[in-house]
Protein backbone atom coordinates (compact mmCIF):
# COMPACT_ATOMS: atom_id res chain seq x y z
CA UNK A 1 7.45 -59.03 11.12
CA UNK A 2 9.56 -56.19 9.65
CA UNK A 3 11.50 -58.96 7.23
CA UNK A 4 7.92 -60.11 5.87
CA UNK A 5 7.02 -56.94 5.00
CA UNK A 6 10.55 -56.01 3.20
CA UNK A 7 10.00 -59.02 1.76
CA UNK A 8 6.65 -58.52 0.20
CA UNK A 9 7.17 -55.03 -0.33
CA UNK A 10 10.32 -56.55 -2.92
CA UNK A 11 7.78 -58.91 -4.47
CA UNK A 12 5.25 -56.43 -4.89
CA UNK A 13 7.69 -53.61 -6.13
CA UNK A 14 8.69 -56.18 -8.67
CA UNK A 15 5.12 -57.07 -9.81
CA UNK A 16 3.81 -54.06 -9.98
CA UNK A 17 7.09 -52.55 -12.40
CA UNK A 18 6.21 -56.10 -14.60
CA UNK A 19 2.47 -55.03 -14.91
CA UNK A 20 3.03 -51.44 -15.41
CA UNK A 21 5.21 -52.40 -18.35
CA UNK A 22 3.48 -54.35 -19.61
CA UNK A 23 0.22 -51.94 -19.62
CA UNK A 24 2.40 -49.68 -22.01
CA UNK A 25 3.67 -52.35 -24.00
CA UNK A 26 1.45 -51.10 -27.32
CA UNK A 27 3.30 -47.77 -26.14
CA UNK A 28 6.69 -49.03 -26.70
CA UNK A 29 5.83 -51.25 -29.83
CA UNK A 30 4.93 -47.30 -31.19
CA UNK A 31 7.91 -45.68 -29.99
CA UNK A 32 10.11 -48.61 -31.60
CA UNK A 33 7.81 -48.28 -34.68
CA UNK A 34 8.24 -44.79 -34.76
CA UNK A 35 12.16 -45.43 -34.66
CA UNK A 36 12.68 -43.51 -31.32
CA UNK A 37 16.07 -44.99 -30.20
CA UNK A 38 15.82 -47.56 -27.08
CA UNK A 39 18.29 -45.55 -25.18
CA UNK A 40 15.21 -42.44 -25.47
CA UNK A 41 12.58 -44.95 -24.31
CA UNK A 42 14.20 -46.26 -21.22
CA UNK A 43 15.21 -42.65 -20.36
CA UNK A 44 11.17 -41.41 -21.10
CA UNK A 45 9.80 -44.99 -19.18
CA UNK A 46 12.69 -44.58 -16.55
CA UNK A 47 11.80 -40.24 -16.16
CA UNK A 48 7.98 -40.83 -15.85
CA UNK A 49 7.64 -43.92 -13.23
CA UNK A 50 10.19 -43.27 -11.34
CA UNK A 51 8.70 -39.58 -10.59
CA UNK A 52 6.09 -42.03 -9.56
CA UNK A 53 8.00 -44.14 -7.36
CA UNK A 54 9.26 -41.40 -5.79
CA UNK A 55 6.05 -39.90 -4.82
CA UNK A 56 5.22 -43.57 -3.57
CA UNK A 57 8.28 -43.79 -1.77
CA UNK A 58 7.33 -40.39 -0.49
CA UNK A 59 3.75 -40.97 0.86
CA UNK A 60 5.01 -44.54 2.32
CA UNK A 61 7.62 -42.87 4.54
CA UNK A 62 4.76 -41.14 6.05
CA UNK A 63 2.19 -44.20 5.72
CA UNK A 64 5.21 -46.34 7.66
CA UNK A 65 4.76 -44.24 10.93
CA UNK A 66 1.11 -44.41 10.91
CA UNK A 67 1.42 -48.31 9.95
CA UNK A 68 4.08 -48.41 12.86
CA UNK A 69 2.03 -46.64 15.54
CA UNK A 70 -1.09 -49.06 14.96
CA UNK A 71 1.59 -52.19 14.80
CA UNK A 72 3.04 -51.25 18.74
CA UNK A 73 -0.27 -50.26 19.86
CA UNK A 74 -1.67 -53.67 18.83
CA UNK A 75 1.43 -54.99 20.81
CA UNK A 76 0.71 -53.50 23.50
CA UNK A 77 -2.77 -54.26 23.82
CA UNK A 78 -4.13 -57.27 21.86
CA UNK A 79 -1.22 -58.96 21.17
CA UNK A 80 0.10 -59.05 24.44
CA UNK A 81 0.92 -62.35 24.74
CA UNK A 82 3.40 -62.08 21.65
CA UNK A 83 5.53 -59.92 23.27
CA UNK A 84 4.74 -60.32 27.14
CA UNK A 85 5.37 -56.95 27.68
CA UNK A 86 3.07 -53.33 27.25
CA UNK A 87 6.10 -51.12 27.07
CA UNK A 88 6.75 -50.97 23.50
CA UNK A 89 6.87 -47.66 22.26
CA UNK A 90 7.11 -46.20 18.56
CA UNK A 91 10.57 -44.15 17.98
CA UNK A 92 11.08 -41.79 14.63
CA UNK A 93 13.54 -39.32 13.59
CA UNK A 94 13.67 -37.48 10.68
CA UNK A 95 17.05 -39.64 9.86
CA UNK A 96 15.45 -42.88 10.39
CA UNK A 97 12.66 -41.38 7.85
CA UNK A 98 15.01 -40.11 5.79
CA UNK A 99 16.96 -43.20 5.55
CA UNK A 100 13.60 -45.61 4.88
CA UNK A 101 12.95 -42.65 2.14
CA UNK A 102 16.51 -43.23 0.33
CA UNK A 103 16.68 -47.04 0.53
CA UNK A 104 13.12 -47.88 -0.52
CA UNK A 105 13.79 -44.77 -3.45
CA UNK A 106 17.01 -46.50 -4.66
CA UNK A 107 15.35 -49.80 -4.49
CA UNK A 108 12.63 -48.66 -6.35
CA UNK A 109 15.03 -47.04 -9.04
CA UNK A 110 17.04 -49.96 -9.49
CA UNK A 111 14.28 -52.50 -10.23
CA UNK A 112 13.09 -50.09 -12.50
CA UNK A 113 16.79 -49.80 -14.48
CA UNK A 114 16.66 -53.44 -14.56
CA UNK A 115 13.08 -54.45 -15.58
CA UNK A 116 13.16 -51.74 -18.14
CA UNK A 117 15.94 -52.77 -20.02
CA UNK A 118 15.09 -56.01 -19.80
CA UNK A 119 11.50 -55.23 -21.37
CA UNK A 120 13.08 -53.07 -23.80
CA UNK A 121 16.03 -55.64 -25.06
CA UNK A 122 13.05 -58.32 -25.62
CA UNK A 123 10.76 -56.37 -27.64
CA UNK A 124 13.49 -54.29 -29.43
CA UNK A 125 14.52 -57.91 -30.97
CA UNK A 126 11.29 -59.03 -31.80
CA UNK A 127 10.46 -61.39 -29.59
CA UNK A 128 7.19 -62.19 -27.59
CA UNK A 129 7.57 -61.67 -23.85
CA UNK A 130 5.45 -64.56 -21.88
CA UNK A 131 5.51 -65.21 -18.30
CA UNK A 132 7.71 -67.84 -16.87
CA UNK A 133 4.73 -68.75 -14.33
CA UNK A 134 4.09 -72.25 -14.50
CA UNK A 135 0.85 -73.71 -15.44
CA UNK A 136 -2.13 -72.33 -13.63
CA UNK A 137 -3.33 -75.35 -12.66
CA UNK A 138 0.34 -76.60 -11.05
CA UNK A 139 0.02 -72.84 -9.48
CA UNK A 140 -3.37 -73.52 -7.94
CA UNK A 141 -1.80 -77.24 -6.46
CA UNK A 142 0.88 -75.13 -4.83
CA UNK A 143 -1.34 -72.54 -3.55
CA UNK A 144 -3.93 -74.54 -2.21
CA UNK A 145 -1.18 -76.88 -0.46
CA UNK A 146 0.47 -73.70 1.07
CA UNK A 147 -3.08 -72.63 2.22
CA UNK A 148 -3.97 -76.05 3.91
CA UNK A 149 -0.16 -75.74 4.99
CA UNK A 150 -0.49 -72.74 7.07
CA UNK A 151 -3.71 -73.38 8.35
CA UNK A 152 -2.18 -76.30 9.93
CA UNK A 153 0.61 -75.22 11.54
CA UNK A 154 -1.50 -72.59 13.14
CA UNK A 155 -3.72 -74.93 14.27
CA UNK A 156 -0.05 -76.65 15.57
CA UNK A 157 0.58 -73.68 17.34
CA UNK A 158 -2.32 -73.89 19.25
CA UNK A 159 -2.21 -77.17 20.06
CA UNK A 160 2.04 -77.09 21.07
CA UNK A 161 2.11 -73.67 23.37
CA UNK A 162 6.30 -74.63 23.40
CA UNK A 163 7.02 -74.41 19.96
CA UNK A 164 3.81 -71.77 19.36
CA UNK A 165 6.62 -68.40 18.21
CA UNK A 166 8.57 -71.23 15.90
CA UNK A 167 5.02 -72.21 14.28
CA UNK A 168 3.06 -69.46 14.17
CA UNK A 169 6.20 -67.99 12.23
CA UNK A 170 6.03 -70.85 9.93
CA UNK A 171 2.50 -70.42 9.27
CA UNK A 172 3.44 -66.44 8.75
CA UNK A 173 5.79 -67.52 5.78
CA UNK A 174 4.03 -69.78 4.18
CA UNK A 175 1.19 -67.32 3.98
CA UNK A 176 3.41 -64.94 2.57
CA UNK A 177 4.24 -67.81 -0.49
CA UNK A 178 0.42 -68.53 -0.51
CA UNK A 179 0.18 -64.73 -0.95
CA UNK A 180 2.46 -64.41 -3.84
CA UNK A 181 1.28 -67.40 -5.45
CA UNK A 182 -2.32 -66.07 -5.01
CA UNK A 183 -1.02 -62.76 -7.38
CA UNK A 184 0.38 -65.26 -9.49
CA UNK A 185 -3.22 -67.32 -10.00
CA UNK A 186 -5.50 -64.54 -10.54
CA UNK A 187 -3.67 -61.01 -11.32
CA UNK A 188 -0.83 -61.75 -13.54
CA UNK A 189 -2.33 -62.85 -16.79
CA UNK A 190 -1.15 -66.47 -17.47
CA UNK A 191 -1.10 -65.82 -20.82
CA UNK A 192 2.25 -63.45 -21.33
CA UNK A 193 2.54 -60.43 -23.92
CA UNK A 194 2.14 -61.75 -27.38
């Protein structure tokens, strides 16, 4: 469970620093208009979301516990049978908070270096940034086949009690695709920058 949601958390981090460039892409096309070096604009894009990640990174920390607490007291109670035990306690430390605080922060701060520059290096040269998603109608094949896909091998792991952890994790990740492809069919415009 805790891989799945590093895992989306990644994706997501990464999607959301893509649309929150490009929802100040006019902003940029000024600043490089204006003749404000690119070295300025990465620092003033770089200063002003990640104060933003950091307060995110901030708020999560504390959101994780909470998040945490519900997650074993589910375990405990209705999803027994996952775990076959009621035992399962919750433990924190300020270090262990502290720690989720710095990762996730320099995570956060290095995606941002990256996507930034990258952003910045395409439209300082002119050219017109478009999404490398496919087509949306080879997107929606995909994420109705991942759909039907995990719906099945739950149903599997109803059906097969023996191999029920090894399927129901299966269905778990190919939800997580049909997930991402889902942002992909009907958040990220299809379309690009132009």
């Amino acid at each position: 469970l805790g891989f799945f949601l590093i895992l989306a958390s990644v994706v997501l981090l990464s999607f959301a620093i893509t649309t929150y460039l490009e929802s100040k892409h006019d902003q940029i096309k000024t600043f490089i208009a204006l003749g404000f070096r690119t070295r300025w604009i990465e620092q003033l894009f770089l200063t002003e979301s990640g104060l933003i990640s950091l307060a995110g990174c901030f708020v999560g920390s504390f959101a994780g516990i909470l998040v945490s607490v519900i997650i074993i007291t589910l375990l405990n109670t209705v999803w027994h049978g996952a775990v076959q035990t009621d035992t399962l306690s919750a433990f924190f430390n300020l270090a262990s908070i502290f720690t989720g605080f710095l990762v996730t922060t320099i995570i956060a701060v290095i995606f941002l270096i990256v996507k930034i520059r990258l952003h910045l290096r395409i439209m300082s040269r002119g050219k017109k940034l478009i999404h490398s998603s496919p087509r949306r109608s080879i997107n929606l094949i995909f994420l109705l086949s991942s759909l039907l896909t995990s719906i099945a091998l739950y149903f599997f792991s109803q059906i097969f009690k023996d191999q029920e952890i090894f399927l129901c994790f299966g269905s778990g990740s190919v939800l997580l695709v049909s997930m991402i492809l889902l942002w992909r069919q009907y958040i990220i415009s299809p379309t690009g920058l132009i």
